[in-house]
C-alpha atoms as a PDB file:
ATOM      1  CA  UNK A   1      -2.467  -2.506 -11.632  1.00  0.00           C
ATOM      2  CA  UNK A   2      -4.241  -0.349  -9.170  1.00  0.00           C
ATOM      3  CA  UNK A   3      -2.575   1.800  -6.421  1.00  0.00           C
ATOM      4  CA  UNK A   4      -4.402   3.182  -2.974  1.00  0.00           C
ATOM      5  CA  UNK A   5      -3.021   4.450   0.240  1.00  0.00           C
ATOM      6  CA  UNK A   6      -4.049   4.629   3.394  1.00  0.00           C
ATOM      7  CA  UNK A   7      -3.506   6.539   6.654  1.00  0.00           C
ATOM      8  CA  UNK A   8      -5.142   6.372  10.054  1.00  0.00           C
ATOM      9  CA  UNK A   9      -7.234   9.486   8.977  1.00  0.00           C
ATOM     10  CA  UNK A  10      -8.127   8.049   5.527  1.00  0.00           C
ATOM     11  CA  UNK A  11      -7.671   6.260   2.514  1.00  0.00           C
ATOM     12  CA  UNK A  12      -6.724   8.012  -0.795  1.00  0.00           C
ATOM     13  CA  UNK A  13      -8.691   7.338  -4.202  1.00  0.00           C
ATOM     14  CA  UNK A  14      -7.470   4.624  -5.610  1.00  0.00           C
ATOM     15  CA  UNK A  15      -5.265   4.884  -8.914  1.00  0.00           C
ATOM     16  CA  UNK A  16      -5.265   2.871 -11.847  1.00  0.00           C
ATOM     17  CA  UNK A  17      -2.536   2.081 -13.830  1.00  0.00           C
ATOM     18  CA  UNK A  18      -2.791   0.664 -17.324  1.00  0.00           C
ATOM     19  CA  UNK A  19       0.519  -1.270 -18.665  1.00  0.00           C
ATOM     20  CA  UNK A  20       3.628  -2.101 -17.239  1.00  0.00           C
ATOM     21  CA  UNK A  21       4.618  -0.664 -13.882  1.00  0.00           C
ATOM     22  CA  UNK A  22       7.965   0.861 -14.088  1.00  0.00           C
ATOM     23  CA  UNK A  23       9.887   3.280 -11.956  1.00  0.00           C
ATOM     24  CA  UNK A  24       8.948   5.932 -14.016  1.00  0.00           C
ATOM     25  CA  UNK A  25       5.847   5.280 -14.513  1.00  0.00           C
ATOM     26  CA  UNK A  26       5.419   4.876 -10.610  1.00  0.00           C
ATOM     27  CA  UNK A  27       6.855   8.015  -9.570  1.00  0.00           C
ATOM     28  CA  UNK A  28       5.102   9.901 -12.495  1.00  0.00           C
ATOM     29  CA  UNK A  29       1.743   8.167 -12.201  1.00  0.00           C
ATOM     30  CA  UNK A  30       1.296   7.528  -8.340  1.00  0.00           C
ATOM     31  CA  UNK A  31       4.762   9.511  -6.593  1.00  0.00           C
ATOM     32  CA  UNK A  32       4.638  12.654  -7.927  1.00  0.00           C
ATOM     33  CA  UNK A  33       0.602  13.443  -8.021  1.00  0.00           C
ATOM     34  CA  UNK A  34      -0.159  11.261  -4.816  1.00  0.00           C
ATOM     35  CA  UNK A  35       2.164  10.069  -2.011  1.00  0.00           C
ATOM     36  CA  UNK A  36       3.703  14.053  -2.365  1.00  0.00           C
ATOM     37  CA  UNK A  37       1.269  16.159  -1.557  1.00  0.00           C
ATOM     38  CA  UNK A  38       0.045  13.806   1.138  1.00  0.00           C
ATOM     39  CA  UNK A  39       3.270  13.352   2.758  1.00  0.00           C
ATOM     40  CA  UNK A  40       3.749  16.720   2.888  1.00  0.00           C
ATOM     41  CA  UNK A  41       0.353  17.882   3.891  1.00  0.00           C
ATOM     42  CA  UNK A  42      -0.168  15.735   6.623  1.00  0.00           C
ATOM     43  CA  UNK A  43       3.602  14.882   7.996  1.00  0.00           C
ATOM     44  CA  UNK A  44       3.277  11.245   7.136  1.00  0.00           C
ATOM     45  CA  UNK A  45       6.562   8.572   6.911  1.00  0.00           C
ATOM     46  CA  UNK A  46       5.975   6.474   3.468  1.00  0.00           C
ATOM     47  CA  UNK A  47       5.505   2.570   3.706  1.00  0.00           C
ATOM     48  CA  UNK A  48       6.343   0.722   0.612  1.00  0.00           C
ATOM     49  CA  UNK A  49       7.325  -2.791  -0.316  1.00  0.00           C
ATOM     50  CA  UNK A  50      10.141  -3.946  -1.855  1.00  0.00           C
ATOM     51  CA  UNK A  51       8.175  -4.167  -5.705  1.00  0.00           C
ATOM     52  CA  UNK A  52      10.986  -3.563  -8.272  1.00  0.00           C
ATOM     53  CA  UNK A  53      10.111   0.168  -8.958  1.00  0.00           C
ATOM     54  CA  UNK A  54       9.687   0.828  -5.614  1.00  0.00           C
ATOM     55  CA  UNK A  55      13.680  -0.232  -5.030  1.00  0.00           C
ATOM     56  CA  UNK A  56      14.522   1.277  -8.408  1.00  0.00           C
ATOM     57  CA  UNK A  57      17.557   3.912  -7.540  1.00  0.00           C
ATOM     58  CA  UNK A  58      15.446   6.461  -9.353  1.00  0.00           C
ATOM     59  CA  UNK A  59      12.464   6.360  -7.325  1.00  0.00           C
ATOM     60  CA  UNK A  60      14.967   6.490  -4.086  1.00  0.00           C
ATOM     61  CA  UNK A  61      16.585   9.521  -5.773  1.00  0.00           C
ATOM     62  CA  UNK A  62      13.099  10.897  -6.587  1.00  0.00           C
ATOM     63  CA  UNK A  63      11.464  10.297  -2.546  1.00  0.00           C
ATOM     64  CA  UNK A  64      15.337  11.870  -1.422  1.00  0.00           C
ATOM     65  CA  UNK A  65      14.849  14.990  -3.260  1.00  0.00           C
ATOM     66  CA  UNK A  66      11.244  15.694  -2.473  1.00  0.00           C
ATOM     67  CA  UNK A  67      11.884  15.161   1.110  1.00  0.00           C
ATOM     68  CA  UNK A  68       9.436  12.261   1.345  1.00  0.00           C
ATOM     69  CA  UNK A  69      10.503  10.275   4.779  1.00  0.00           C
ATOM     70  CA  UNK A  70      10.457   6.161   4.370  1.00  0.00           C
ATOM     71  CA  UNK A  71      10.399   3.735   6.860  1.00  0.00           C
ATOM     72  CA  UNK A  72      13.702   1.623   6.348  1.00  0.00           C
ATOM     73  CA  UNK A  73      14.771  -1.169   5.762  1.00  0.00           C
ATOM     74  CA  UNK A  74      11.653  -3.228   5.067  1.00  0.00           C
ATOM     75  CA  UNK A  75      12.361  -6.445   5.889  1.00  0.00           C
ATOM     76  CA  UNK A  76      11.929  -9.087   2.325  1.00  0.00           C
ATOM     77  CA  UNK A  77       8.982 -11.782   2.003  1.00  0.00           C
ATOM     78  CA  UNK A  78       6.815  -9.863   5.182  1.00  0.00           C
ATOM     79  CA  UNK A  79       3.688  -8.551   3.560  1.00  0.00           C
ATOM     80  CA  UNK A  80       1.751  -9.543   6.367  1.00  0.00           C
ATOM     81  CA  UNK A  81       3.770  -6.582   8.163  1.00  0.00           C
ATOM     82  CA  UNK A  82       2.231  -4.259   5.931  1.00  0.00           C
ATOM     83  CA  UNK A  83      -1.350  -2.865   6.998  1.00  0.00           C
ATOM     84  CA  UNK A  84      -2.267  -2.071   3.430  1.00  0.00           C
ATOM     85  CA  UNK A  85      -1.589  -5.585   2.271  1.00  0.00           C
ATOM     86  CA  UNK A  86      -4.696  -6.737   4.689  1.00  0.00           C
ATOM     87  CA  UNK A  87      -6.479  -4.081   2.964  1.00  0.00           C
ATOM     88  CA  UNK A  88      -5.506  -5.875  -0.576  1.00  0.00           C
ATOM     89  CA  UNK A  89      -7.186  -9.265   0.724  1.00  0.00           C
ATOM     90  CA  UNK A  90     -10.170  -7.480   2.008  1.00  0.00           C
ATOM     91  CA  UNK A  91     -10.623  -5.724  -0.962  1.00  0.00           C
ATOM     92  CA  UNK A  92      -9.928  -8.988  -3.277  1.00  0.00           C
ATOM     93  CA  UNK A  93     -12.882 -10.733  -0.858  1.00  0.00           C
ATOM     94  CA  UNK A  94     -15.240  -7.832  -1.759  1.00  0.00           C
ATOM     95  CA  UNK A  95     -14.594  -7.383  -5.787  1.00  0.00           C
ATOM     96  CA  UNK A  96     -15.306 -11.823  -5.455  1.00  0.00           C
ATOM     97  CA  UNK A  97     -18.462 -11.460  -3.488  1.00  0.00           C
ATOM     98  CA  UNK A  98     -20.041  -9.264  -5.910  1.00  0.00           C
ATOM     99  CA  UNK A  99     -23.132 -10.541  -8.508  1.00  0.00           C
ATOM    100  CA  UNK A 100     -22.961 -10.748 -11.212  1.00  0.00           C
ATOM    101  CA  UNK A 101     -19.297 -11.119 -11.073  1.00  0.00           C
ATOM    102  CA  UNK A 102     -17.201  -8.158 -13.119  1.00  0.00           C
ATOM    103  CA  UNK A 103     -16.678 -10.392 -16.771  1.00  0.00           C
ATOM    104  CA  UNK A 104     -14.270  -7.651 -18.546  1.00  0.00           C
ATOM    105  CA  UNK A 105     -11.266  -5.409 -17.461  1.00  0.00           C
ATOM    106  CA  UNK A 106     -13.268  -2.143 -17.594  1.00  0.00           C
ATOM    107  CA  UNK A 107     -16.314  -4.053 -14.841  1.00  0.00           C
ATOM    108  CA  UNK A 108     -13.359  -5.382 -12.937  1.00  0.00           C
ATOM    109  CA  UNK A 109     -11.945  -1.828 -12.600  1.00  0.00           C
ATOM    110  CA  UNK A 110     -14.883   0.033 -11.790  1.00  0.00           C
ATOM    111  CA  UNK A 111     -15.465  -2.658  -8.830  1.00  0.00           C
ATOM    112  CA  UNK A 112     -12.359  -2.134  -7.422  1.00  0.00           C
ATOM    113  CA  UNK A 113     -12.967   1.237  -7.362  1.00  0.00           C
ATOM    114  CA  UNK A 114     -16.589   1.009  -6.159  1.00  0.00           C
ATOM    115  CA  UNK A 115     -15.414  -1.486  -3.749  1.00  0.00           C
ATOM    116  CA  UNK A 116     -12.290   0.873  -2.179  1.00  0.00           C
ATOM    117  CA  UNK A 117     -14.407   3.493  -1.390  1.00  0.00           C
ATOM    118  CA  UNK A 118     -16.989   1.415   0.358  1.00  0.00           C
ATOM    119  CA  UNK A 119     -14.614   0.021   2.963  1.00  0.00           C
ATOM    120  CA  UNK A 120     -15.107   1.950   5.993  1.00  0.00           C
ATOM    121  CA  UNK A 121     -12.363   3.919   7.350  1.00  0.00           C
ATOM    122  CA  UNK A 122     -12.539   2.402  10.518  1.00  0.00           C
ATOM    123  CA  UNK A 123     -11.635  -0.874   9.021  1.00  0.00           C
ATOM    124  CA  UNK A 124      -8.315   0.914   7.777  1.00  0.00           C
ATOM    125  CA  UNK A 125      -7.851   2.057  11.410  1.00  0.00           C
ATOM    126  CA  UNK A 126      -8.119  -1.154  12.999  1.00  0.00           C
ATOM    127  CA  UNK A 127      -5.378  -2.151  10.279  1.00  0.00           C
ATOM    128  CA  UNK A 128      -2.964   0.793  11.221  1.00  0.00           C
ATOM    129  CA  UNK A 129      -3.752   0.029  15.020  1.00  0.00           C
ATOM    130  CA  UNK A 130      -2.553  -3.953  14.542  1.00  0.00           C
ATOM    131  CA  UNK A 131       0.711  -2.771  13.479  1.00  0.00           C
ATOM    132  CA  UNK A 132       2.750  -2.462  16.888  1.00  0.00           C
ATOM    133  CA  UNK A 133       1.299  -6.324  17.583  1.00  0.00           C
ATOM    134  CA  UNK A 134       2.668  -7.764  14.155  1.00  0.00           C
ATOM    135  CA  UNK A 135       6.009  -5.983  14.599  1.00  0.00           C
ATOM    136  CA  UNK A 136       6.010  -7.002  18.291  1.00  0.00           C
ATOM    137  CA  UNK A 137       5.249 -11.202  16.891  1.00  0.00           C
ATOM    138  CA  UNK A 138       8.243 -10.630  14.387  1.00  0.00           C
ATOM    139  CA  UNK A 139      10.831  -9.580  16.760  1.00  0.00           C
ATOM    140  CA  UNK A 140      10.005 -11.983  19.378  1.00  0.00           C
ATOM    141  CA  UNK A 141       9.815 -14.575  17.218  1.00  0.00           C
ATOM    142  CA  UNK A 142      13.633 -13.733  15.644  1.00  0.00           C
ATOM    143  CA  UNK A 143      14.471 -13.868  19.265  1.00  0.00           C
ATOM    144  CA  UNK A 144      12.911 -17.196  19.814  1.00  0.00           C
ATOM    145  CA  UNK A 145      14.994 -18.168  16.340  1.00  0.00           C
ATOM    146  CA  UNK A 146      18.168 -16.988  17.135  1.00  0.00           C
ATOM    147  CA  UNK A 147      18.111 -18.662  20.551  1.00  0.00           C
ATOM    148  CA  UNK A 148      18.571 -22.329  19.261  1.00  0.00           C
END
């Protein structure tokens, strides 16, 4: 598993993770060393989705304590919400294009890697900036639901 975030003034390095993702594991492995310092660096909120160790009561207890700030509720089953999860598809479309294609795990991870830090920032931005217009669609479309 691999784990990158991204803000409208950049994108952090992108982590790997070898083996199961767990609570623990997230909050020791991506939490603690990453979302942290940056959240309280740069006066961010924290997006997640709802991935089991990102629910997990222990990594609530752990962003509560360290005063990280997350935007709440996320609604279930709306990735395309999420800015970053564009950023998953381009970066998916990138890692494919490549020749020769990666043929092991260790090629596969150093093109992901490669291939995060080669998408411009200002393709992150334009991500960020779609945001209002996505959560705009969803609303008015509940209220187009909820009228019949």
């Amino acid at each position: 598993m691999v784990w990158g975030g991204i803000t409208a003034a950049g994108k952090t390095p992108l982590v790997t993770v070898h083996g199961n993702s767990t609570a623990r594991r997230y909050i020791d492995e991506i939490l603690r060393p990453h979302v942290v310092p940056a959240i309280h660096n740069q006066g961010l909120t924290f997006m997640q989705d709802n991935a089991p160790a990102h629910r997990a009561r222990i990594t609530n207890q752990f962003l509560y304590e360290n005063n990280i700030p997350v935007l709440h509720p996320w609604p279930p089953y709306s990735p395309d919400l999420n800015p970053i999860e564009h950023l998953w598809d381009l970066l998916d479309r990138r890692v494919r294009m490549r020749q020769p294609q990666p043929q092991t795990l260790l090629q596969l991870e150093r093109a992901l890697h490669e291939e995060w830090d080669n998408i411009p920032q200002q393709a992150v931005q334009r991500l960020i900036g779609s945001m209002r217009q996505r959560c705009q669609a969803v609303i008015l479309s509940r209220r187009h639901h909820t009228r019949y």
